[in-house]
N, C-alpha and C. Protein backbone atom coordinates (compact mmCIF):
# COMPACT_ATOMS: atom_id res chain seq x y z
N UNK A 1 65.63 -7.98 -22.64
CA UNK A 1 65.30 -8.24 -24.04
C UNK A 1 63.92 -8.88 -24.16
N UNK A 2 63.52 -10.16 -23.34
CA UNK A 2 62.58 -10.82 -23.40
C UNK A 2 61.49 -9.34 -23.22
N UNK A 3 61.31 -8.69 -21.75
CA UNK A 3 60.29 -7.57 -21.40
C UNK A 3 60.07 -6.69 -22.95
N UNK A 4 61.17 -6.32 -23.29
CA UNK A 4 60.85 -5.37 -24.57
C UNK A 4 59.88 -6.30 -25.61
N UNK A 5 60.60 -7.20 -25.89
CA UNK A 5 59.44 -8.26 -27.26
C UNK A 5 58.12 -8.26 -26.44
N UNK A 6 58.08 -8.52 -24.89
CA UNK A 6 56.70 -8.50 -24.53
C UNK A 6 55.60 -7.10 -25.11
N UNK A 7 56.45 -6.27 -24.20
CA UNK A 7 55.73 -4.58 -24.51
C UNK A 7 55.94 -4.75 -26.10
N UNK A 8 56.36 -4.65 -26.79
CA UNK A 8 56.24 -4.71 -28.29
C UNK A 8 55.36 -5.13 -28.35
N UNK A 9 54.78 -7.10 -28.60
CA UNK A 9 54.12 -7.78 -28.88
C UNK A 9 52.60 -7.03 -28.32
N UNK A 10 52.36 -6.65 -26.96
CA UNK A 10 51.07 -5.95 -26.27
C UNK A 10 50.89 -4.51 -27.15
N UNK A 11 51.81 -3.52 -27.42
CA UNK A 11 51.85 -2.90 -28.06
C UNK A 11 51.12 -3.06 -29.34
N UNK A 12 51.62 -3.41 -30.12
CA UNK A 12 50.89 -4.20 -31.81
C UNK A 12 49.30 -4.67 -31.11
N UNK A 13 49.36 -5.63 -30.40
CA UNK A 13 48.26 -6.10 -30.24
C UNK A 13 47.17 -4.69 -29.41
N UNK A 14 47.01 -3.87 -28.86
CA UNK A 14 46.66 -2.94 -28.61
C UNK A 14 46.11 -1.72 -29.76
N UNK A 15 47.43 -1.46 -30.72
CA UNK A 15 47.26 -1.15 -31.88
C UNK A 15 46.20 -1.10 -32.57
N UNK A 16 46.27 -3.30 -32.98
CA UNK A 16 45.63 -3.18 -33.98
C UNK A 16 44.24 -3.47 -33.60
N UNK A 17 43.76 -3.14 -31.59
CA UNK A 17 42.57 -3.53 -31.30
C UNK A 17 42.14 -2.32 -31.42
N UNK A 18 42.83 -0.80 -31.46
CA UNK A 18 42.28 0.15 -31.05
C UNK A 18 41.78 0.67 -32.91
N UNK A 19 42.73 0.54 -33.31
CA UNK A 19 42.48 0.69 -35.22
C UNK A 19 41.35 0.33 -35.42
N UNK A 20 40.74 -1.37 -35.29
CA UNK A 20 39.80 -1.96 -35.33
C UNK A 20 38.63 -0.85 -34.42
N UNK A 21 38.36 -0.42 -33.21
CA UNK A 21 37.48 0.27 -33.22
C UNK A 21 37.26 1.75 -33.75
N UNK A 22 38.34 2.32 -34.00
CA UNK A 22 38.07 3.52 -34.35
C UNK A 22 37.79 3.12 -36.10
N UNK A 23 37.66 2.22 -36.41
CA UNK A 23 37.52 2.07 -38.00
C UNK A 23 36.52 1.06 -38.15
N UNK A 24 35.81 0.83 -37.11
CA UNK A 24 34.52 -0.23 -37.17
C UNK A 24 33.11 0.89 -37.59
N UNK A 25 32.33 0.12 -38.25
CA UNK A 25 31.08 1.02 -38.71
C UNK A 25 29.92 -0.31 -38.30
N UNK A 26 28.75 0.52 -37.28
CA UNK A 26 27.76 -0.28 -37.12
C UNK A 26 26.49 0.62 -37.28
N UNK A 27 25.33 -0.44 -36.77
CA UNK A 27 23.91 -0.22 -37.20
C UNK A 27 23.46 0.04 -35.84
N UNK A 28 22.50 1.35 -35.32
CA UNK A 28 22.09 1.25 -34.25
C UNK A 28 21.07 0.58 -34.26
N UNK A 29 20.44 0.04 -33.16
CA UNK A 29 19.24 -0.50 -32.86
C UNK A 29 18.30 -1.84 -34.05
N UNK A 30 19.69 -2.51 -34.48
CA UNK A 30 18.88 -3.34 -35.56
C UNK A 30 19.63 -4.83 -35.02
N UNK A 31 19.04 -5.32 -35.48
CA UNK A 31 19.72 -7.07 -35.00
C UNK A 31 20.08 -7.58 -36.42
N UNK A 32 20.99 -8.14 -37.03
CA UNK A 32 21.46 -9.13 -38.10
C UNK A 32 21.23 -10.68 -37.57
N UNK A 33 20.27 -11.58 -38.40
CA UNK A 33 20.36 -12.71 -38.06
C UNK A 33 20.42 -13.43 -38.89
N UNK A 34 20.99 -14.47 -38.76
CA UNK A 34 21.73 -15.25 -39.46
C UNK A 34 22.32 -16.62 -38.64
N UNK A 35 23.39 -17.59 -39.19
CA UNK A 35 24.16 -18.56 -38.25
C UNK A 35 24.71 -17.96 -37.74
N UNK A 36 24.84 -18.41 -36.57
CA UNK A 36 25.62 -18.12 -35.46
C UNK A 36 26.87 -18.79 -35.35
N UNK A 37 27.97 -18.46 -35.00
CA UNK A 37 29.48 -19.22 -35.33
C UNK A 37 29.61 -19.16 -33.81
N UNK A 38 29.55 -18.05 -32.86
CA UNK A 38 30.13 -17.96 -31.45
C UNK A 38 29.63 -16.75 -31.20
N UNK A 39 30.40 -16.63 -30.04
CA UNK A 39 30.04 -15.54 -29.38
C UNK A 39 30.51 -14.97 -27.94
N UNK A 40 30.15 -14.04 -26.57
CA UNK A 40 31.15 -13.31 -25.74
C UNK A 40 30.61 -12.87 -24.76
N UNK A 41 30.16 -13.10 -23.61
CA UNK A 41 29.36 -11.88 -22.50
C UNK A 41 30.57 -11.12 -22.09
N UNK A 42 30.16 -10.15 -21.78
CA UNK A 42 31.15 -9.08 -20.97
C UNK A 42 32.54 -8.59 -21.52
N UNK A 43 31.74 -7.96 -22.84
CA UNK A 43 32.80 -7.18 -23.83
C UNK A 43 32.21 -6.40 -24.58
N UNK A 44 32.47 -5.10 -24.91
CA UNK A 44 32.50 -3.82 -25.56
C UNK A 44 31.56 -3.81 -27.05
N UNK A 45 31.28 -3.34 -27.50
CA UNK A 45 30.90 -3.51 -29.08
C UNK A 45 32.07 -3.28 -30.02
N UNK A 46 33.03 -2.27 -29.80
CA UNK A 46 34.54 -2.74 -30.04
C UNK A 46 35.38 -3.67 -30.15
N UNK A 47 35.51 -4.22 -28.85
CA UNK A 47 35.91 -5.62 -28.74
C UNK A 47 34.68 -7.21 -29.74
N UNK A 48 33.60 -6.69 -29.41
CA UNK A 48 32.48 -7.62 -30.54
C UNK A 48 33.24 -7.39 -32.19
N UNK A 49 33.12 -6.26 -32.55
CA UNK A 49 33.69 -5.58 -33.70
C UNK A 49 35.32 -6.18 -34.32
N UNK A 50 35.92 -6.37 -33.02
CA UNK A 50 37.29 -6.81 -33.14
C UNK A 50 37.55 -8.31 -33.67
N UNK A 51 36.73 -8.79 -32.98
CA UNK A 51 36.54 -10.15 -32.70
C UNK A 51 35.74 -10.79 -33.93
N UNK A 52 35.18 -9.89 -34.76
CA UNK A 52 34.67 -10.33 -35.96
C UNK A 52 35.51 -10.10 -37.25
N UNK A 53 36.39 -9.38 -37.15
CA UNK A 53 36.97 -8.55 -37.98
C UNK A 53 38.48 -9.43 -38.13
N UNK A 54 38.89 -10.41 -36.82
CA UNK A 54 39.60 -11.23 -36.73
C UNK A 54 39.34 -12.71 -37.31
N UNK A 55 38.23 -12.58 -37.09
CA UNK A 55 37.40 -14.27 -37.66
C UNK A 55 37.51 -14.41 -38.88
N UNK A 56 37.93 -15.09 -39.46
CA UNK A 56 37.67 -15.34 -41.39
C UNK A 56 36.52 -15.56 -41.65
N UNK A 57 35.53 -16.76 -40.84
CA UNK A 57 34.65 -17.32 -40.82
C UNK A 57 33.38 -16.03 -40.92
N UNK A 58 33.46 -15.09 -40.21
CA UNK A 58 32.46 -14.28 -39.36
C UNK A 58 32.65 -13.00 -40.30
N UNK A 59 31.22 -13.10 -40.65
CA UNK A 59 30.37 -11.97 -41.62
C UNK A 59 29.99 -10.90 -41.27
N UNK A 60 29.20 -10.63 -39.97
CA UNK A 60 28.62 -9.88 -39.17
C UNK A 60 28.58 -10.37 -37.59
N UNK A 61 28.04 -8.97 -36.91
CA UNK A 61 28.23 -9.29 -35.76
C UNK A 61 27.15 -8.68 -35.27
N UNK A 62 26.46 -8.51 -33.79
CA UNK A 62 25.54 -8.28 -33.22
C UNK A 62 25.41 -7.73 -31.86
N UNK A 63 25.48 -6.47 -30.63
CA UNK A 63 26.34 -6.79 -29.94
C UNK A 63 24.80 -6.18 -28.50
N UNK A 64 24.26 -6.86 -27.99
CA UNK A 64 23.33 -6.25 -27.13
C UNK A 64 23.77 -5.36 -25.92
N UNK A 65 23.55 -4.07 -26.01
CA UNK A 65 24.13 -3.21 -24.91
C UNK A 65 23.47 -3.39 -23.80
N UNK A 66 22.57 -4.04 -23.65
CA UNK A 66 21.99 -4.62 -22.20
C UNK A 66 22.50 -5.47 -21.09
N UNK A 67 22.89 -6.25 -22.12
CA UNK A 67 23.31 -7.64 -21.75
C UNK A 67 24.78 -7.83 -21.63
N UNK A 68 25.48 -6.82 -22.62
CA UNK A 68 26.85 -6.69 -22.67
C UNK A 68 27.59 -7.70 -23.07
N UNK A 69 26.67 -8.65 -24.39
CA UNK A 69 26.52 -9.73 -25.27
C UNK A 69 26.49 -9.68 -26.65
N UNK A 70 27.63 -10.59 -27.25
CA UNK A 70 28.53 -10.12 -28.57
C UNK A 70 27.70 -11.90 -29.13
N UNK A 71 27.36 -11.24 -30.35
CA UNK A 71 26.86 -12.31 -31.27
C UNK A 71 27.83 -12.40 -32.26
N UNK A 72 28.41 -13.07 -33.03
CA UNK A 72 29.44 -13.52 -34.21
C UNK A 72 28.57 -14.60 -35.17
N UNK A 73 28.50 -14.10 -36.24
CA UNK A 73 27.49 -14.78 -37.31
C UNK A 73 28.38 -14.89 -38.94
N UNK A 74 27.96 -16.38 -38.91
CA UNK A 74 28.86 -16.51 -40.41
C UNK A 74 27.85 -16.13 -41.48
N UNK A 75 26.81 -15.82 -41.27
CA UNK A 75 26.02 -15.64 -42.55
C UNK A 75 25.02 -14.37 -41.94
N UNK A 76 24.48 -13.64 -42.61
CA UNK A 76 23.44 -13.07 -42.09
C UNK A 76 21.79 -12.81 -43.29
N UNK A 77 21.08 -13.45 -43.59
CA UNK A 77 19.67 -13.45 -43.99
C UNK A 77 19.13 -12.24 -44.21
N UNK A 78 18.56 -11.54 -43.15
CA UNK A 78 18.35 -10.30 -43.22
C UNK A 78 18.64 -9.35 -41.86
N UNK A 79 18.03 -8.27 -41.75
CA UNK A 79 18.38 -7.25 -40.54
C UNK A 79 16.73 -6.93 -40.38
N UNK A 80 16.87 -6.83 -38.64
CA UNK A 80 15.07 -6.24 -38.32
C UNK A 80 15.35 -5.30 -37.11
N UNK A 81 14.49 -4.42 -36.56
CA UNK A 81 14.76 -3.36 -35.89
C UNK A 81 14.66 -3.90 -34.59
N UNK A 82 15.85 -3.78 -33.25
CA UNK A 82 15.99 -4.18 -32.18
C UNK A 82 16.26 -3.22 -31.24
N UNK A 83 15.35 -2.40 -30.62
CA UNK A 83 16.21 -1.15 -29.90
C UNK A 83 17.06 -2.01 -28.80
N UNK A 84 18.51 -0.90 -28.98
CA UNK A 84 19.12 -1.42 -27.44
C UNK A 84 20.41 -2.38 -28.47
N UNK A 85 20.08 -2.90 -29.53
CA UNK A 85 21.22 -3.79 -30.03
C UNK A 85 22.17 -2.45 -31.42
N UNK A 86 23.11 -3.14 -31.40
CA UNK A 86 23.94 -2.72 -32.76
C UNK A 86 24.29 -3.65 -33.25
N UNK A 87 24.61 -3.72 -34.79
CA UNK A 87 25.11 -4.69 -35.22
C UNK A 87 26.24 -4.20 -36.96
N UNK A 88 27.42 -5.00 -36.75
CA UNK A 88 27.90 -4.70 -37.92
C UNK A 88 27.88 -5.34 -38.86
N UNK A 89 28.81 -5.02 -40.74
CA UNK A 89 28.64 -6.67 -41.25
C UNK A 89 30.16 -5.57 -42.04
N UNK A 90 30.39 -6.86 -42.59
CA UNK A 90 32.16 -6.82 -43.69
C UNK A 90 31.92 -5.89 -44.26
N UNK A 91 30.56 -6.22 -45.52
CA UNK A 91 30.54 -5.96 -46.72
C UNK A 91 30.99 -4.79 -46.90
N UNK A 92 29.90 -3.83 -48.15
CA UNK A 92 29.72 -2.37 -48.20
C UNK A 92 28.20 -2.22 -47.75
N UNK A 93 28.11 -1.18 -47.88
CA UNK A 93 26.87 -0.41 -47.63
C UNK A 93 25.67 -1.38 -48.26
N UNK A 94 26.05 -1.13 -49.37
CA UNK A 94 24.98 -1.60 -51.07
C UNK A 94 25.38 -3.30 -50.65
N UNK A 95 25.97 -3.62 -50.27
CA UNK A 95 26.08 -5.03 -49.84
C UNK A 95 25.07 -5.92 -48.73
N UNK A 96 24.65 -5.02 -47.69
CA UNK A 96 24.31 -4.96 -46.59
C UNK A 96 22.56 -6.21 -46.74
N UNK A 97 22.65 -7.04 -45.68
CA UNK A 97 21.34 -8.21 -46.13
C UNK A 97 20.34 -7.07 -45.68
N UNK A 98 18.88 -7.56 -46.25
CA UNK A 98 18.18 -6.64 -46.34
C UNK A 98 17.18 -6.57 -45.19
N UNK A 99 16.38 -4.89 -45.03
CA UNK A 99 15.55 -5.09 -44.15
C UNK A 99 14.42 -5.90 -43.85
N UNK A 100 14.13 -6.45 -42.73
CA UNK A 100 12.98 -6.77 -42.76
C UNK A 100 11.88 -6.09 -41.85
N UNK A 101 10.56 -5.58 -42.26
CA UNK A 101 9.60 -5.33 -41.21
C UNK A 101 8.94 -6.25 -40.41
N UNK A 102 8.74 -6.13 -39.11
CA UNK A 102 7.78 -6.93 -38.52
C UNK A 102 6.95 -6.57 -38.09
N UNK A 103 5.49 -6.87 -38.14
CA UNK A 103 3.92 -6.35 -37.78
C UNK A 103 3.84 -6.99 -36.52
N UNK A 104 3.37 -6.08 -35.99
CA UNK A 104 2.83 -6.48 -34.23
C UNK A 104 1.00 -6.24 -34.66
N UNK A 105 0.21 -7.25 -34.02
CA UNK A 105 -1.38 -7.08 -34.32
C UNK A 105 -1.43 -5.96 -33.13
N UNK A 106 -2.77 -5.35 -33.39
CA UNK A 106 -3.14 -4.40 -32.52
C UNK A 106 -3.92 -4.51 -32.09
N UNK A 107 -4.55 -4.52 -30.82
CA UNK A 107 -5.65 -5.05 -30.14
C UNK A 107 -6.73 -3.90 -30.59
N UNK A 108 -7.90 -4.63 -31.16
CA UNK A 108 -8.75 -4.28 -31.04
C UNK A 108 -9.49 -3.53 -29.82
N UNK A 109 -10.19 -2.28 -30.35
CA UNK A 109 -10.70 -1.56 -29.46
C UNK A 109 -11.93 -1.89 -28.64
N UNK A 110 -12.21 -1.67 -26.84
CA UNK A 110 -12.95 -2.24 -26.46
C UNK A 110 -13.95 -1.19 -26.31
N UNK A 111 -15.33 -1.55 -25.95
CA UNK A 111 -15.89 -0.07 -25.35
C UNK A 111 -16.18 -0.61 -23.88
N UNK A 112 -15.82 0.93 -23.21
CA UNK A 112 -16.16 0.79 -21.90
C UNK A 112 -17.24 0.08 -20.94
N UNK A 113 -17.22 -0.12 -20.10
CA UNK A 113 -18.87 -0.50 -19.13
C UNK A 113 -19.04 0.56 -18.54
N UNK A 114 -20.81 0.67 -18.50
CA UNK A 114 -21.08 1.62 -18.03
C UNK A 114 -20.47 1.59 -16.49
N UNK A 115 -20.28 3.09 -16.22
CA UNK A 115 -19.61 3.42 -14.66
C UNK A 115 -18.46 3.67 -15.02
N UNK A 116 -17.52 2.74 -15.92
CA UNK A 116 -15.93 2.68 -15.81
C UNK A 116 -15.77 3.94 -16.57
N UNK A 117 -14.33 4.37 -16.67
CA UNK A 117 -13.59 5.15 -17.45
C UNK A 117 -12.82 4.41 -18.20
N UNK A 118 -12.70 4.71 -19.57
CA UNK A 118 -11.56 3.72 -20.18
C UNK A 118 -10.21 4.87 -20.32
N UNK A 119 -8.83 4.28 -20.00
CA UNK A 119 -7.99 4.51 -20.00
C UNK A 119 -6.96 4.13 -20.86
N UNK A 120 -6.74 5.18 -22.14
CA UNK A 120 -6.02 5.38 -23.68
C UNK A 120 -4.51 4.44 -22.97
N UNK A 121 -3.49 3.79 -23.55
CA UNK A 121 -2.33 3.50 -23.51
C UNK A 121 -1.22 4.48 -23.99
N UNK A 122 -0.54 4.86 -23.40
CA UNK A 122 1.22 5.67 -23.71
C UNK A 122 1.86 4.97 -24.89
N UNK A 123 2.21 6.04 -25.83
CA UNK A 123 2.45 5.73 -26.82
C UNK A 123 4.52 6.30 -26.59
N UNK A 124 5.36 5.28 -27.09
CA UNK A 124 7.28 5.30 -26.95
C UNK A 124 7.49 6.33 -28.28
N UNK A 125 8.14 6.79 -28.90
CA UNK A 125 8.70 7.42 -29.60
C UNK A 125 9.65 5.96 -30.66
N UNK A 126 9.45 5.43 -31.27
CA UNK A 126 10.69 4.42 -31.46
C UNK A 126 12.21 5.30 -32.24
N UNK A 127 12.48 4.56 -31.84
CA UNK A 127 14.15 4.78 -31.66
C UNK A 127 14.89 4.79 -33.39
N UNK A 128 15.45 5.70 -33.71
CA UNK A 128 15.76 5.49 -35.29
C UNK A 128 16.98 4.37 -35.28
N UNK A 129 17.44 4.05 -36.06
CA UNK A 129 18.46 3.16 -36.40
C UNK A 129 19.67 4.31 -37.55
N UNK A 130 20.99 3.87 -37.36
CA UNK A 130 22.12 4.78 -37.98
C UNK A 130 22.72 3.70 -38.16
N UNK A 131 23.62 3.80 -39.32
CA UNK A 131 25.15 3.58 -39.81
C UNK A 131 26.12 4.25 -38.89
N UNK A 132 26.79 3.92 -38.00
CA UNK A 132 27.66 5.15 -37.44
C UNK A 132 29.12 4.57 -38.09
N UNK A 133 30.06 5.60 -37.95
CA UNK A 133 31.19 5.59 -38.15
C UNK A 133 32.25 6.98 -37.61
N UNK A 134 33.05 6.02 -36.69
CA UNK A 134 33.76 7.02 -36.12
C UNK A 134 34.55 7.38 -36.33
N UNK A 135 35.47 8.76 -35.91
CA UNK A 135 36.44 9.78 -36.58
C UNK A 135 36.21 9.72 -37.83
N UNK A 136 35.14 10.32 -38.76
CA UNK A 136 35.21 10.59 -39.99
C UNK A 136 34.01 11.84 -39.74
N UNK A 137 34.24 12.91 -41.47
CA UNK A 137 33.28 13.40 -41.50
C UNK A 137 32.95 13.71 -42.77
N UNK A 138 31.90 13.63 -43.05
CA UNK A 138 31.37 14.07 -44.90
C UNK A 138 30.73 15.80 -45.01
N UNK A 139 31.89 16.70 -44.81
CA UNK A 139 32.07 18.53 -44.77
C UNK A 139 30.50 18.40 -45.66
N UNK A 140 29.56 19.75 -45.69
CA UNK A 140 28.58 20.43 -46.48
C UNK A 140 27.39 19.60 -46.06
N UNK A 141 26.29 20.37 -47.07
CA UNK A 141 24.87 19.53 -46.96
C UNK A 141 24.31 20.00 -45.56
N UNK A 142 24.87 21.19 -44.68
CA UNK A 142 24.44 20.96 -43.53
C UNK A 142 23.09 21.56 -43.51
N UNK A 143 22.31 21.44 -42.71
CA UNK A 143 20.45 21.87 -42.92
C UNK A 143 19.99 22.37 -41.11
N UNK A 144 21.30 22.29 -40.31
CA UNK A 144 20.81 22.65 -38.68
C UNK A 144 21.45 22.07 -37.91
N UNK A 145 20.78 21.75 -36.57
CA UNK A 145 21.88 21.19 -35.81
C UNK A 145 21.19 21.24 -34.29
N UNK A 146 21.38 20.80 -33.53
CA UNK A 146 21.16 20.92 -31.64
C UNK A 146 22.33 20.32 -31.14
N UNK A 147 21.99 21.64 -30.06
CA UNK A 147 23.16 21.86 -28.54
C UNK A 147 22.63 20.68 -27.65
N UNK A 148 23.47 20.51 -26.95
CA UNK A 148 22.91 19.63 -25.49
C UNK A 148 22.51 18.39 -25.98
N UNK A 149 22.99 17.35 -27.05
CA UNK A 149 23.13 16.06 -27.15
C UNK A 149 24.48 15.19 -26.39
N UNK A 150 23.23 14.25 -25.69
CA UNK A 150 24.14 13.55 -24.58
C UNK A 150 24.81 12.42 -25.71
N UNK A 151 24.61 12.11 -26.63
CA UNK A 151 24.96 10.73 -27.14
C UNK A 151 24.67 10.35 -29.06
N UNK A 152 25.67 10.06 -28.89
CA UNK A 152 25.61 9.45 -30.86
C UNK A 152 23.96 8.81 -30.99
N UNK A 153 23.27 7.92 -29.91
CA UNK A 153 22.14 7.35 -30.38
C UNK A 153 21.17 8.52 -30.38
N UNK A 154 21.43 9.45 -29.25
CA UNK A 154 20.22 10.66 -29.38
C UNK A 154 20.37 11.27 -30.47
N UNK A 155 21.82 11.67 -31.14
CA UNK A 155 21.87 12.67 -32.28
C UNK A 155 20.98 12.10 -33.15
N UNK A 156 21.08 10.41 -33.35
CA UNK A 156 20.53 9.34 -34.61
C UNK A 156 19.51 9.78 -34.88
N UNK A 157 18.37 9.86 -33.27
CA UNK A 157 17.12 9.81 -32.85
C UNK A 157 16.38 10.95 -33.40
N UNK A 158 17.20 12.24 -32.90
CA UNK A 158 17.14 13.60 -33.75
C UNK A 158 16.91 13.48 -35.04
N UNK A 159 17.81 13.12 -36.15
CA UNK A 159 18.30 13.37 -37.57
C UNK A 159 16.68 11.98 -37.84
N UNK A 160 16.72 11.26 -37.24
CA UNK A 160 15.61 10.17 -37.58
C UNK A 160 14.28 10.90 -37.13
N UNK A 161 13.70 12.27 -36.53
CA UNK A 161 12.49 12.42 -36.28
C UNK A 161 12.27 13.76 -37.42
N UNK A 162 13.34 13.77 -38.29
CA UNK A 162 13.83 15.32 -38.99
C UNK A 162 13.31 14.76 -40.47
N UNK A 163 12.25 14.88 -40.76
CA UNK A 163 12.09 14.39 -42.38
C UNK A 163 13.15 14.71 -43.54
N UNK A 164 14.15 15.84 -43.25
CA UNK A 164 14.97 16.50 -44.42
C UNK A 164 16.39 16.03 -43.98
N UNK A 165 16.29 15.27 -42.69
CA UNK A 165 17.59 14.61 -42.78
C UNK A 165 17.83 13.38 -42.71
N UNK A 166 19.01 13.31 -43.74
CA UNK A 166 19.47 11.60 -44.04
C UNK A 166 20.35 10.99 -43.41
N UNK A 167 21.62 12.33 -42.82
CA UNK A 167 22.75 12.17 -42.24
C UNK A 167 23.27 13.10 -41.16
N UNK A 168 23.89 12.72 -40.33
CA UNK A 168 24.18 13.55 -39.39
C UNK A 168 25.70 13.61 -38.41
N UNK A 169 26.53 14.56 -38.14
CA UNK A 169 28.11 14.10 -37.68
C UNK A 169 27.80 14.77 -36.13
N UNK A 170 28.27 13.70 -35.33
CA UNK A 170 28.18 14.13 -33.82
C UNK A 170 29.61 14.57 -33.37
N UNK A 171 29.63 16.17 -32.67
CA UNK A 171 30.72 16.44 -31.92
C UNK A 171 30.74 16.24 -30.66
N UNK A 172 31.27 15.15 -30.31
CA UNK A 172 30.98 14.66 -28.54
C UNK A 172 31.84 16.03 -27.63
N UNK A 173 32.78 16.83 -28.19
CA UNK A 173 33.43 17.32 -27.44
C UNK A 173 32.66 18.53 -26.72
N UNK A 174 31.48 18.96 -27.91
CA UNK A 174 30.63 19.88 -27.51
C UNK A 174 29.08 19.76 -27.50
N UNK A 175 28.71 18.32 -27.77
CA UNK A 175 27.62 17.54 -27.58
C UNK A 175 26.84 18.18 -28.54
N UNK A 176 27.23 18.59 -29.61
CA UNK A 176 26.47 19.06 -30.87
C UNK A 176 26.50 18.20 -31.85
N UNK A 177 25.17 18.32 -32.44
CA UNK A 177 24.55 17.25 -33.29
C UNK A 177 24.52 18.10 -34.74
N UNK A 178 24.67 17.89 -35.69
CA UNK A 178 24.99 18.52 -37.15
C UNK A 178 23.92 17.65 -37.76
N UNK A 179 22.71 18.12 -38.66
CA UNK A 179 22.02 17.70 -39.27
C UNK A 179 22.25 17.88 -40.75
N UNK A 180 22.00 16.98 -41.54
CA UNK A 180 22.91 17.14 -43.40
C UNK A 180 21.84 16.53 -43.80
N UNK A 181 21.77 17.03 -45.00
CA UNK A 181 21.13 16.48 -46.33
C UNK A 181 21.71 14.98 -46.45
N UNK A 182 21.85 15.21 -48.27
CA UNK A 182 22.33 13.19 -48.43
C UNK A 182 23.75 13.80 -48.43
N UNK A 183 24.71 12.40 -48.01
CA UNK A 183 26.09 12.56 -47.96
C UNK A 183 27.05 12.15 -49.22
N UNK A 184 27.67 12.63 -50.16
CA UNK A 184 28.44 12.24 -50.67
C UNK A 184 29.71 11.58 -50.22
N UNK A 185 29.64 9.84 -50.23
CA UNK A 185 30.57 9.14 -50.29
C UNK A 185 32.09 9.84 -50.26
N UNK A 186 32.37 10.57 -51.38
CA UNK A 186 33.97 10.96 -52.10
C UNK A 186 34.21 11.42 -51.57
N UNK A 187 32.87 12.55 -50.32
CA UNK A 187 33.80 14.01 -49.79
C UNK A 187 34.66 13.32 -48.07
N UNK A 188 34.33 12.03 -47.96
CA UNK A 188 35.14 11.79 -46.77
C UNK A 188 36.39 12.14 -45.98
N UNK A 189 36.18 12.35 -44.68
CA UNK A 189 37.46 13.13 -44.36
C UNK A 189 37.39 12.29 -42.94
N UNK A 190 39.05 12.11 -42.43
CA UNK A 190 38.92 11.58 -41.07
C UNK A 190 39.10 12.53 -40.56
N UNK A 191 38.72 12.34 -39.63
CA UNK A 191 38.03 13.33 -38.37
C UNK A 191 38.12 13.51 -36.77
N UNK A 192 38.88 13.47 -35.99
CA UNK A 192 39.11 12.93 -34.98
C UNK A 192 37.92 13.63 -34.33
N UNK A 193 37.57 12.80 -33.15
CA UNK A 193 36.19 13.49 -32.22
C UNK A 193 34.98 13.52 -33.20
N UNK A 194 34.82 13.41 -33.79
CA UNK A 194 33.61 13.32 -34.71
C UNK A 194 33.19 12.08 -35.36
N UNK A 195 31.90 12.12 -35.09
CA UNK A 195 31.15 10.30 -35.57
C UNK A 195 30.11 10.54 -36.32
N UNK A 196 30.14 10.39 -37.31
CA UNK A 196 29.33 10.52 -38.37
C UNK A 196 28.05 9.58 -38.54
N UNK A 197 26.95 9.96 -39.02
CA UNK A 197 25.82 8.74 -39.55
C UNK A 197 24.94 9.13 -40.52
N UNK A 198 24.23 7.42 -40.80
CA UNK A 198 23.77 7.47 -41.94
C UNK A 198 22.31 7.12 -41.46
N UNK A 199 20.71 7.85 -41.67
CA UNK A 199 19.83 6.85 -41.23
C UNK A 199 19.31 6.23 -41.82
N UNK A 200 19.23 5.10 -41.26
CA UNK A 200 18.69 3.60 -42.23
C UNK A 200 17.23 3.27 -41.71
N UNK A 201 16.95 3.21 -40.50
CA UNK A 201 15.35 3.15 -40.44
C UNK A 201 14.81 4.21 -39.34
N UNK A 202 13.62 4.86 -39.64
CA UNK A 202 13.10 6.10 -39.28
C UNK A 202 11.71 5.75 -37.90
């Protein structure tokens, strides 16, 4: 009797950790900052997600895939672009604290000495930022698409270098990336295997 209430009790609790990620929606590559309440090394963005979603206190969350480091924030100020981080928040969409830009100075140009060669610097591609949300999909609006996407952040990266797209639904099963116009909210559908996004910075 006792073993069964156990498996029950792990059960539920399993449940309602796995609900919590398949129904968590985050931001790629942006940081939310704000107070900090706590926080987690060596846990999932799921488990970050979970763990905020459990907190009363905790507004948003933050979760560095590098570091494999979960931020928990009771307030959040604004959002600025962080490649490499995700971050979620409660609200809605239209709720969401606002962007901020940050200017990096640019070094002034030198001219060479005679004899030398001057040598131009490599320029990164930066990384778009998405709304993702998994098992859902918003049907129509579609405008194209690419084969051979390894990952929800590459599809982002795609739909973010695409001027005519706003949104985009990733099929991991066949690593195809679906490029869409704007998404209507109403037409939502859950979706199993499919992760949908929204891009928020380009």
């Amino acid at each position: 009797m006792n073993s069964f209430f156990i498996l029950a009790v792990l059960v539920s609790v399993f449940d309602g950790y796995l609900s919590s990620i398949l129904t968590c929606r985050y931001e790629s590559n942006v940081e939310y900052v704000g107070c900090r309440i706590g926080g987690a090394y060596y846990v999932s963005a799921g488990q970050c997600c979970y763990m905020c979603t459990k907190d009363p206190l905790c507004k948003a969350w933050t979760y560095d895939k590098r570091q494999n480091y979960c931020v928990l924030r009771g307030s959040s100020q604004y959002r600025r672009y962080r490649c490499g981080q995700m971050s979620g928040y409660k609200g809605t969409y239209d709720s969401m604290p606002p962007f901020v830009t940050e200017t990096t100075p640019v070094p002034s140009a030198t001219t060479p000495v005679s004899g030398t060669t001057a040598v131009s610097g490599t320029t990164t591609a930066k990384a778009s930022s998405c709304i993702i949300e998994f098992n859902s999909n918003y049907p129509g609006n579609d405008i194209g698409g690419s084969y051979n996407v390894d990952s929800i952040d590459e599809c982002c990266n795609l739909c973010g270098s695409n001027p005519s797209c706003f949104s985009f639904a990733y099929l991991e099963s066949s690593k195809y990336c679906f490029f869409k116009g704007q998404t209507n909210p109403d037409q939502r559908e859950d979706y199993d295997g499919i992760t949908s996004g929204v891009v928020t910075i380009r």
